[in-house]
Protein backbone atom coordinates (compact mmCIF):
# COMPACT_ATOMS: atom_id res chain seq x y z
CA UNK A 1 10.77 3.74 10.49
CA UNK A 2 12.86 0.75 11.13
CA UNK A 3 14.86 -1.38 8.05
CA UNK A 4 12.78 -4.24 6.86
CA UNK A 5 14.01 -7.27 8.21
CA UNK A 6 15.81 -8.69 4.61
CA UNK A 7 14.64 -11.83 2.58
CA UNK A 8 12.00 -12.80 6.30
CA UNK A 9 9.53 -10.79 4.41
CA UNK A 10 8.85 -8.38 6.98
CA UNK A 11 8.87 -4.66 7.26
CA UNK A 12 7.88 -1.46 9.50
CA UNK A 13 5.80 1.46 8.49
CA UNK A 14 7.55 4.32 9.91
CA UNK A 15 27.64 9.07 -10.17
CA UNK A 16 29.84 8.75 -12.41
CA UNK A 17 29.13 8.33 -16.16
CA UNK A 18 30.98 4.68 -17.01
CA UNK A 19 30.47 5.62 -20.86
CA UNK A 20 27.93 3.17 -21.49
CA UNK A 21 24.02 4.23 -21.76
CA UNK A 22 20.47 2.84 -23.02
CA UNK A 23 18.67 3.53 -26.30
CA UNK A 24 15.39 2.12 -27.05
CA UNK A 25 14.10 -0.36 -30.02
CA UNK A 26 10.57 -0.77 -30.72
CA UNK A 27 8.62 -3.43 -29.45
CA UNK A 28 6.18 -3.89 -32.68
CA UNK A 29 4.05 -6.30 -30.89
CA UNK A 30 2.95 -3.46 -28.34
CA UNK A 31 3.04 -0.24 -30.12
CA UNK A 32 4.35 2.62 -27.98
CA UNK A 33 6.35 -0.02 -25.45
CA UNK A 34 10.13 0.24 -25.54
CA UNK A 35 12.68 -2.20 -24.88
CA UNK A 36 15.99 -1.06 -23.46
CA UNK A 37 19.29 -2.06 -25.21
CA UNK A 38 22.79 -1.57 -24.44
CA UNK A 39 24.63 1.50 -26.31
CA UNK A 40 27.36 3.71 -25.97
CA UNK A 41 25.76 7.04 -27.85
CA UNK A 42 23.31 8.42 -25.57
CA UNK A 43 24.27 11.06 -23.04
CA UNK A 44 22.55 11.27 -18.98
CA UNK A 45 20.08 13.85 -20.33
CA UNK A 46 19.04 11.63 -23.15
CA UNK A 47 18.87 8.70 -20.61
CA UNK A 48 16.50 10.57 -18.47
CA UNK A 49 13.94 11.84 -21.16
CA UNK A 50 13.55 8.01 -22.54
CA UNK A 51 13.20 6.25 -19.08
CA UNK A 52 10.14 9.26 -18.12
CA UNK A 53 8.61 8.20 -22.46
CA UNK A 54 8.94 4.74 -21.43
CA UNK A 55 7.21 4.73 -18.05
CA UNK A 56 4.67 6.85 -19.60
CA UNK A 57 3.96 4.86 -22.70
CA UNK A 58 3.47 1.51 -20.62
CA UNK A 59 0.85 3.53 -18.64
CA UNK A 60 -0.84 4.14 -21.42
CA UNK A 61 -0.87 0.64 -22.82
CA UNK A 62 -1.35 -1.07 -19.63
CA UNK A 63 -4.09 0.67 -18.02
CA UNK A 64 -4.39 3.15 -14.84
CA UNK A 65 -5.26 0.03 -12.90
CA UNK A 66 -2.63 -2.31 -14.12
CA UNK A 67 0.08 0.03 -12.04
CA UNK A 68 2.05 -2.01 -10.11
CA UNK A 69 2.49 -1.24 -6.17
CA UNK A 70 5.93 1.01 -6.17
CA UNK A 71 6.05 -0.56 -2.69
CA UNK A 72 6.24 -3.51 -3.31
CA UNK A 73 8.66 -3.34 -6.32
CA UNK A 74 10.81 -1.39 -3.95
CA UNK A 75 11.33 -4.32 -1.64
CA UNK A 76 11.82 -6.62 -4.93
CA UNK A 77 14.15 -4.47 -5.83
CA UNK A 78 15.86 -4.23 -2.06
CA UNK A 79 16.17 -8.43 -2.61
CA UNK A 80 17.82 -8.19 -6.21
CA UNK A 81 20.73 -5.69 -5.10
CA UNK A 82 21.15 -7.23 -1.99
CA UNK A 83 21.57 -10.59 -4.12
CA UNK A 84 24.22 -8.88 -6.73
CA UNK A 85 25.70 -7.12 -3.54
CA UNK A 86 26.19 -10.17 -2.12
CA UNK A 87 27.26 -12.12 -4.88
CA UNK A 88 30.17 -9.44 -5.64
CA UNK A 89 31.23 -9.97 -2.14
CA UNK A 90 31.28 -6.50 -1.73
CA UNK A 91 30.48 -5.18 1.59
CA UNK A 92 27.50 -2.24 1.68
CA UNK A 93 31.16 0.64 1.94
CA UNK A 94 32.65 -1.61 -0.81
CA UNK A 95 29.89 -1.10 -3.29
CA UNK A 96 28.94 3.05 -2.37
CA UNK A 97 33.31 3.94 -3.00
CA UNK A 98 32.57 1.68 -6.29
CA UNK A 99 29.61 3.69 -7.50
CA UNK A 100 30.13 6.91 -5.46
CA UNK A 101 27.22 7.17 -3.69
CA UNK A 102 26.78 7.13 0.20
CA UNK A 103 26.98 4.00 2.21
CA UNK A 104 23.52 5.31 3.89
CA UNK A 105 21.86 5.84 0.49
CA UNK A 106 22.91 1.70 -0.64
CA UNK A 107 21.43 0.28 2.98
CA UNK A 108 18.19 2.64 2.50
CA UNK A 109 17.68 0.87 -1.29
CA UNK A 110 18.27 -2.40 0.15
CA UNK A 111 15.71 -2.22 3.00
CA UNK A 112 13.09 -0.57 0.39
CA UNK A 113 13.59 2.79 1.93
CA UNK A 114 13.62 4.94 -0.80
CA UNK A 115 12.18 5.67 -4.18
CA UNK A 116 15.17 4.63 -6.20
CA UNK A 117 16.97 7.19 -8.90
CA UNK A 118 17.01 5.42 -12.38
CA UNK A 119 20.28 6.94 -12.90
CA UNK A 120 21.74 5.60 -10.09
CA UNK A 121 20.30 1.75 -10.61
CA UNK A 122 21.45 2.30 -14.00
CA UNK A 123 25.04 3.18 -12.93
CA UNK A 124 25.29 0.15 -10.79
CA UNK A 125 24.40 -2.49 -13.13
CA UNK A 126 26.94 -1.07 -15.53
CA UNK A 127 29.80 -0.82 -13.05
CA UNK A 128 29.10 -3.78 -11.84
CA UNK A 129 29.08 -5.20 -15.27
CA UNK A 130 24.84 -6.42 -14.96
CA UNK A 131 24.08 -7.17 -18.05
CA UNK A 132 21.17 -9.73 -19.56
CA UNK A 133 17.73 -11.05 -18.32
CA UNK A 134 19.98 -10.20 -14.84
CA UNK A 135 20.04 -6.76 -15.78
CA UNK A 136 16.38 -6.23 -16.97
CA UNK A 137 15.05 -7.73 -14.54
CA UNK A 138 16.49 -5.54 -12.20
CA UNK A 139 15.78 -2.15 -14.29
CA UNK A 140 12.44 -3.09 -14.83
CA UNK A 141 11.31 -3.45 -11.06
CA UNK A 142 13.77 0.42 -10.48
CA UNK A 143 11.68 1.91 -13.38
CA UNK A 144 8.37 0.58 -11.55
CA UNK A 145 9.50 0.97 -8.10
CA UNK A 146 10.53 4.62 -8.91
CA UNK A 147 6.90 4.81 -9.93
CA UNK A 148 4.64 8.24 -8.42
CA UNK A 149 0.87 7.68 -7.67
CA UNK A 150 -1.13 10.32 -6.56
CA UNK A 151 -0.52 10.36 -3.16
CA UNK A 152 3.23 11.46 -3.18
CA UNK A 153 1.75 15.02 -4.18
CA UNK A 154 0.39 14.82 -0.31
CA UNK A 155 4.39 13.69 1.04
CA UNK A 156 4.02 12.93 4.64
CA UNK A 157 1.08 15.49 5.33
CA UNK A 158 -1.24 12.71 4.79
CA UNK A 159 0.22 10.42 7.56
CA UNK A 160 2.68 7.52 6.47
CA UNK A 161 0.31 4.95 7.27
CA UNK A 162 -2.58 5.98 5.08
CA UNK A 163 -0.22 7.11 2.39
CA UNK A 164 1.01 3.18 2.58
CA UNK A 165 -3.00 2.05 2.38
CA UNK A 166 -3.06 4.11 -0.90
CA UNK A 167 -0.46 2.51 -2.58
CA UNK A 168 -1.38 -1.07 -1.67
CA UNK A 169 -5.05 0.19 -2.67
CA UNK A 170 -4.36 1.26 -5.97
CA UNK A 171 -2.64 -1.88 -6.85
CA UNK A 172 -4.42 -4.39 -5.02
CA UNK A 173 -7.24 -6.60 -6.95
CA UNK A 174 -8.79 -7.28 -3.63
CA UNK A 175 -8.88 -6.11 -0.03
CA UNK A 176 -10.05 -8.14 2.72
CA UNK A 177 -9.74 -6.28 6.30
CA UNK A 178 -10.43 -6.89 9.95
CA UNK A 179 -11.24 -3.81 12.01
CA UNK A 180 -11.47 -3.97 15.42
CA UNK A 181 -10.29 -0.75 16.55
CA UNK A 182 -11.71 1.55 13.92
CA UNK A 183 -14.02 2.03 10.68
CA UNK A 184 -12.69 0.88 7.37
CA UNK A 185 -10.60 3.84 6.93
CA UNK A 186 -11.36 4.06 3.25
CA UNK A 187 -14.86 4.58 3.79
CA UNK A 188 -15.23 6.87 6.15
CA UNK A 189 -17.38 9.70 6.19
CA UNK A 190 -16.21 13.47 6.38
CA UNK A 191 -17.95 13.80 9.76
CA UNK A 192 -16.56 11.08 11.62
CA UNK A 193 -12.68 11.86 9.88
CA UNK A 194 -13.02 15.18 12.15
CA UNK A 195 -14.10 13.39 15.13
CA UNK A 196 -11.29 10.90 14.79
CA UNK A 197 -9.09 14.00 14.57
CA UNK A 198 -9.81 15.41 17.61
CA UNK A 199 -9.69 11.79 19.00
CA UNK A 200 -6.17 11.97 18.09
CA UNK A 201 -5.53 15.53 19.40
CA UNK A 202 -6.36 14.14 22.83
CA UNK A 203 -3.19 11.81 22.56
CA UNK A 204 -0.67 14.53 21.90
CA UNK A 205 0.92 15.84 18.40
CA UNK A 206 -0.49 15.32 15.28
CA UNK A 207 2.14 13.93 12.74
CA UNK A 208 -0.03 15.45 9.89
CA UNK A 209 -1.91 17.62 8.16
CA UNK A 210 -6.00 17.33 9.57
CA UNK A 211 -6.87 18.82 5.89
CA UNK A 212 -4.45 16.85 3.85
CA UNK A 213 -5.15 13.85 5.59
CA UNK A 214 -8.82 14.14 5.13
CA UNK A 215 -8.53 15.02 1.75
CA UNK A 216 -6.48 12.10 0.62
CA UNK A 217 -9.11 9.87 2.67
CA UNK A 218 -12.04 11.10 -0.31
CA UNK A 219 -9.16 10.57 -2.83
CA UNK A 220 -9.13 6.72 -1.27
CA UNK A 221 -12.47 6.40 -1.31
CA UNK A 222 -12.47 7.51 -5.18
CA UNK A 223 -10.00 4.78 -5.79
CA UNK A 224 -11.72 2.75 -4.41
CA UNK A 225 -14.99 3.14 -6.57
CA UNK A 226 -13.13 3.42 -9.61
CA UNK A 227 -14.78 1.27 -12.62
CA UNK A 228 -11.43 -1.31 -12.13
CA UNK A 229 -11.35 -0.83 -8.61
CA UNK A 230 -10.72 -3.70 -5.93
CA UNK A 231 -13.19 -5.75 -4.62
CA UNK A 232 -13.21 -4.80 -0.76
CA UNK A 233 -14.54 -6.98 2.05
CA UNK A 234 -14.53 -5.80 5.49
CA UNK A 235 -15.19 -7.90 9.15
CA UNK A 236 -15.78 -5.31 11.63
CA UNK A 237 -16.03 -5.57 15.20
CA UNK A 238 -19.06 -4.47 17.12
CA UNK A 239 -17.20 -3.23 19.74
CA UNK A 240 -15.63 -0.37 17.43
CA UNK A 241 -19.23 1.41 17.33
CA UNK A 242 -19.59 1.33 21.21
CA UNK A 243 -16.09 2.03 22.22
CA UNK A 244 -14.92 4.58 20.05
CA UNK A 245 -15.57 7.89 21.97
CA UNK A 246 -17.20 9.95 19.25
CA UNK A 247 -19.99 11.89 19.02
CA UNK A 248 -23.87 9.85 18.31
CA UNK A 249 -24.27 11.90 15.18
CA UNK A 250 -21.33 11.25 13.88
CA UNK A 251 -21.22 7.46 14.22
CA UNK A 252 -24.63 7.43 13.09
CA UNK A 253 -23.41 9.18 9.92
CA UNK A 254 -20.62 6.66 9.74
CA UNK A 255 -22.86 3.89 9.76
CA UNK A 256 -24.95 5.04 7.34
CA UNK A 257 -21.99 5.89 5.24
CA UNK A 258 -21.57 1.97 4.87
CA UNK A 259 -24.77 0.85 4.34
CA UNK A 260 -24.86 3.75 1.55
CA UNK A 261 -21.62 2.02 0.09
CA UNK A 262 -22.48 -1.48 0.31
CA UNK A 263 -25.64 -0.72 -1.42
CA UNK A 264 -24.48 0.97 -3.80
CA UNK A 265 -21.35 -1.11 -4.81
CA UNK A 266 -21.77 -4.86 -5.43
CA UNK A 267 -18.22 -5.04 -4.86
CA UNK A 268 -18.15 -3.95 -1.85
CA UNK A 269 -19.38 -5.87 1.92
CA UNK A 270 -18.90 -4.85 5.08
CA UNK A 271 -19.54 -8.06 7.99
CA UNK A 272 -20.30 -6.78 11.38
CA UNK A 273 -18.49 -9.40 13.97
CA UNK A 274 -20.98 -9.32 17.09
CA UNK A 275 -19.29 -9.05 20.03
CA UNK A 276 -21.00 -11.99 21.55
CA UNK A 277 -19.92 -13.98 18.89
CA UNK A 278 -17.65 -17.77 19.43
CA UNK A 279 -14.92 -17.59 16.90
CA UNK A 280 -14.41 -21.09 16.12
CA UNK A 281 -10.76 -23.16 15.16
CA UNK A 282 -8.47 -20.62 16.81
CA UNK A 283 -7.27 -17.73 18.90
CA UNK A 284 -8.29 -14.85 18.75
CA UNK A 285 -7.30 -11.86 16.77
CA UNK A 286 -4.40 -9.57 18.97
CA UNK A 287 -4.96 -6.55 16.52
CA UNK A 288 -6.38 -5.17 13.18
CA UNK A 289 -5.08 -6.49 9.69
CA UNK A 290 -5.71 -5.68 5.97
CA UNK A 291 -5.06 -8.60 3.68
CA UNK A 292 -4.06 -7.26 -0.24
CA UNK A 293 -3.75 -9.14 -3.38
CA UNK A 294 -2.79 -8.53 -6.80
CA UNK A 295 -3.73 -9.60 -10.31
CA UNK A 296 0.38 -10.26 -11.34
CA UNK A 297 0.99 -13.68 -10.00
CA UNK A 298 4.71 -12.48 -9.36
CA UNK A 299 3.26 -9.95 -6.31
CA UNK A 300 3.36 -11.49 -3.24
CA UNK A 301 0.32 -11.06 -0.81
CA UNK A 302 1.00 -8.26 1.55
CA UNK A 303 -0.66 -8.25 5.18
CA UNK A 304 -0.35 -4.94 7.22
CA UNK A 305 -0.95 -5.43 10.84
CA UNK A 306 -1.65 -2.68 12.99
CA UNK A 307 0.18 -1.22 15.99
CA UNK A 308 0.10 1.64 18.47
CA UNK A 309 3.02 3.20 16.75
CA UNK A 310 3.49 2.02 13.43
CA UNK A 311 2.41 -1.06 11.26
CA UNK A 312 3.90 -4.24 10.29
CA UNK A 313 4.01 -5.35 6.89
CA UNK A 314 4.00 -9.40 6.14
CA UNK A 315 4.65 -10.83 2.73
CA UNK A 316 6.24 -14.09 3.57
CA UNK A 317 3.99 -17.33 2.75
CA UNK A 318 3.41 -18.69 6.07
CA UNK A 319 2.45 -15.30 7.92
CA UNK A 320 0.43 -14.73 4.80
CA UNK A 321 -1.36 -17.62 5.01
CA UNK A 322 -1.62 -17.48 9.49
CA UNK A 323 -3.64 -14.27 9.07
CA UNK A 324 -6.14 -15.13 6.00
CA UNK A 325 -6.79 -18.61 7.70
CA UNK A 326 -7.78 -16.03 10.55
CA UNK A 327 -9.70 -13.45 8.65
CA UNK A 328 -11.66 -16.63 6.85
CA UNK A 329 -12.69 -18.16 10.62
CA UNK A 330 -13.62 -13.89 11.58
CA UNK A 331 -15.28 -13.69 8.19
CA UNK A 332 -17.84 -17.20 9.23
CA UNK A 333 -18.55 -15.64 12.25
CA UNK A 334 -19.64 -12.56 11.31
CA UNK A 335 -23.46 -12.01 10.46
CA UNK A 336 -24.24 -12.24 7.07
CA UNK A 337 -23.72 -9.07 4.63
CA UNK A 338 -27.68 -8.70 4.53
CA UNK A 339 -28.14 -9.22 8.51
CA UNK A 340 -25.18 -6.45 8.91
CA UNK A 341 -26.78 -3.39 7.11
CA UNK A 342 -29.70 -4.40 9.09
CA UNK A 343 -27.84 -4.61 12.29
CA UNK A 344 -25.66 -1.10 10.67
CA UNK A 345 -29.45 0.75 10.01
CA UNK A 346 -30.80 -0.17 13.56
CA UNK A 347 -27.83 1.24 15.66
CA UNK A 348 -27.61 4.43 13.32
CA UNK A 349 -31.36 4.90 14.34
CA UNK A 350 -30.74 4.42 17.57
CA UNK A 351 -27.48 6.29 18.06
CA UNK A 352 -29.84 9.63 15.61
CA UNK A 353 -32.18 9.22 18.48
CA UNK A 354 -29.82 9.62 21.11
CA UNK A 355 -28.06 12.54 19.76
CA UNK A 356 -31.49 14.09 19.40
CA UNK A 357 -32.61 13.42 22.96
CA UNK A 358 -29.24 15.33 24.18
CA UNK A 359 -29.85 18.33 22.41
């Protein structure tokens, strides 16, 4: 994994106690929501057990949907110390001998590294004397960056890029994606997951788990179809079902996969791009890309552009804006969602056919 490149909005995939502490006051206006205050009574321990109440109360209030990406708080969060870093003119070996932690662990929180420890935010806003809408500002986006969704059960074994997808999935109100390399990886069927797998074998070491990572691929695909799930809208390439070097029966499964989806979701479409098709007002696409937004106005739009090797993650305006301006011109030339199952049931007939004929 490489740092994130700062405030450009881009980003690769890859204590002491200072005697002060935080007690809660109800919030009457949301019952079971607490507000943190300044105090000097209440030890680490006590800290601890509030800050997991409080996180699990807003859950509660808020919604399983309403969970905010801990990815992208994590890179708010990188921008806010950075700021109060910066503003302290302390360098990043100034500020870890001030709070006695390692210079290493202060440059992974500012690049959005790391989960960060509450006790450890909370440590540096009092030491550095943070106090005000300055200070909850910055606690709030720790306590949601610090945040677990289900897929940090799986740690790596899942791959880091798909356990990425399932964060931004979770979050995201919609999903718009280009594919031209692969299916949509969140609706995949079972079959073609294992041919992909041995796809990958062919290339060299695995850098996860074949069970684990199929696993958490049905867990996506639950997401996905929860009641308050996203709405999901993908362009794929033609090319992707003649290229790709699996078996007939299993792309024929695959295809039929997302015609089952798409019918059976109204919130889901899938747009096949022909591969004779003139995409208008434009170059042309260099790779895949996923486009995510979110229902809080404060989230930026996140793009995640894939490589060979690892992905790129855009948030800044202008990128933002490059690629959907590109997925809308992909998205006009594609057939229409009704002429794509068509198109989807024809080639799965085909490819059933084939597969029969070799047996």
């Amino acid at each position: 994994m490489r740092p994130s490149d700062g405030e450009s909005g881009r980003a690769r995939i890859g204590a002491t106690n200072s005697g002060w502490a935080k007690v809660a006051a109800p919030n009457f206006a949301a019952p079971n929501i607490c507000h943190v205050r300044q105090s000097r009574c209440t030890p680490r321990a006590g800290r601890a057990k509030l800050l997991i109440r409080t996180q699990r109360d807003q859950r509660l209030v808020k919604g399983r949907g309403a969970m905010p990406s801990a990815y992208i708080r994590r890179r708010q969060l990188a921008v806010e110390l950075r700021k109060i870093r910066d503003e302290r003119d302390l360098t990043v070996d100034g500020l870890a001998r001030l709070i006695h932690q390692s210079p290493s662990k202060i440059t992974r929180l500012e690049n959005g590294q790391m989960r960060p420890d509450l006790h450890d935010i909370l440590n540096m806003l009092e030491t550095l004397d943070i106090t005000g809408r300055q200070h909850d500002k910055v606690f709030q986006l720790a306590r949601e960056a610090a945040e677990k969704g289900w897929w940090d059960r799986y740690g790596m074994s899942m791959g880091p890029r798909q356990k990425l997808a399932a964060d931004l999935e979770h979050s995201a109100e919609t999903i718009r994606s280009y594919d031209q390399t692969a299916m949509p990886g969140v609706l995949q069927s079972p079959e073609f997951i294992t041919a992909l797998i041995e796809l990958d074998r062919c290339q060299g070491k695995i850098d996860y788990d074949p069970a684990r990572m199929a696993d958490a691929r049905a867990n996506r695909q639950r997401e996905l179809l929860r009641p308050d799930g996203p709405s999901y809208e993908a362009v794929l390439d033609e090319c992707v079902i003649h290229r790709l070097a699996v078996p007939p029966e299993a792309m024929a499964t695959q295809l039929r996969r997302l015609t089952t989806a798409v019918s059976a979701e109204g919130r889901i479409t899938v747009r096949i791009l022909p591969h004779d098709a003139r995409i208008e007002g434009g170059f042309l696409p260099k790779s895949s890309f996923h486009i995510y937004t979110f229902a809080d106005p404060t989230d930026p739009a996140v793009v995640v552009v894939d490589g060979v090797t690892t992905d790129l993650v855009l948030t800044q305006r202008k990128e933002v804006a490059r690629y959907t301006g590109m997925y809308d011109r992909l998205r006009e030339a594609a057939l229409s969602p009704g002429d794509s199952i068509a198109f989807l049931d024809r080639v799965a007939d085909r490819l059933t056919e084939q597969a029969g004929s070799e047996t």
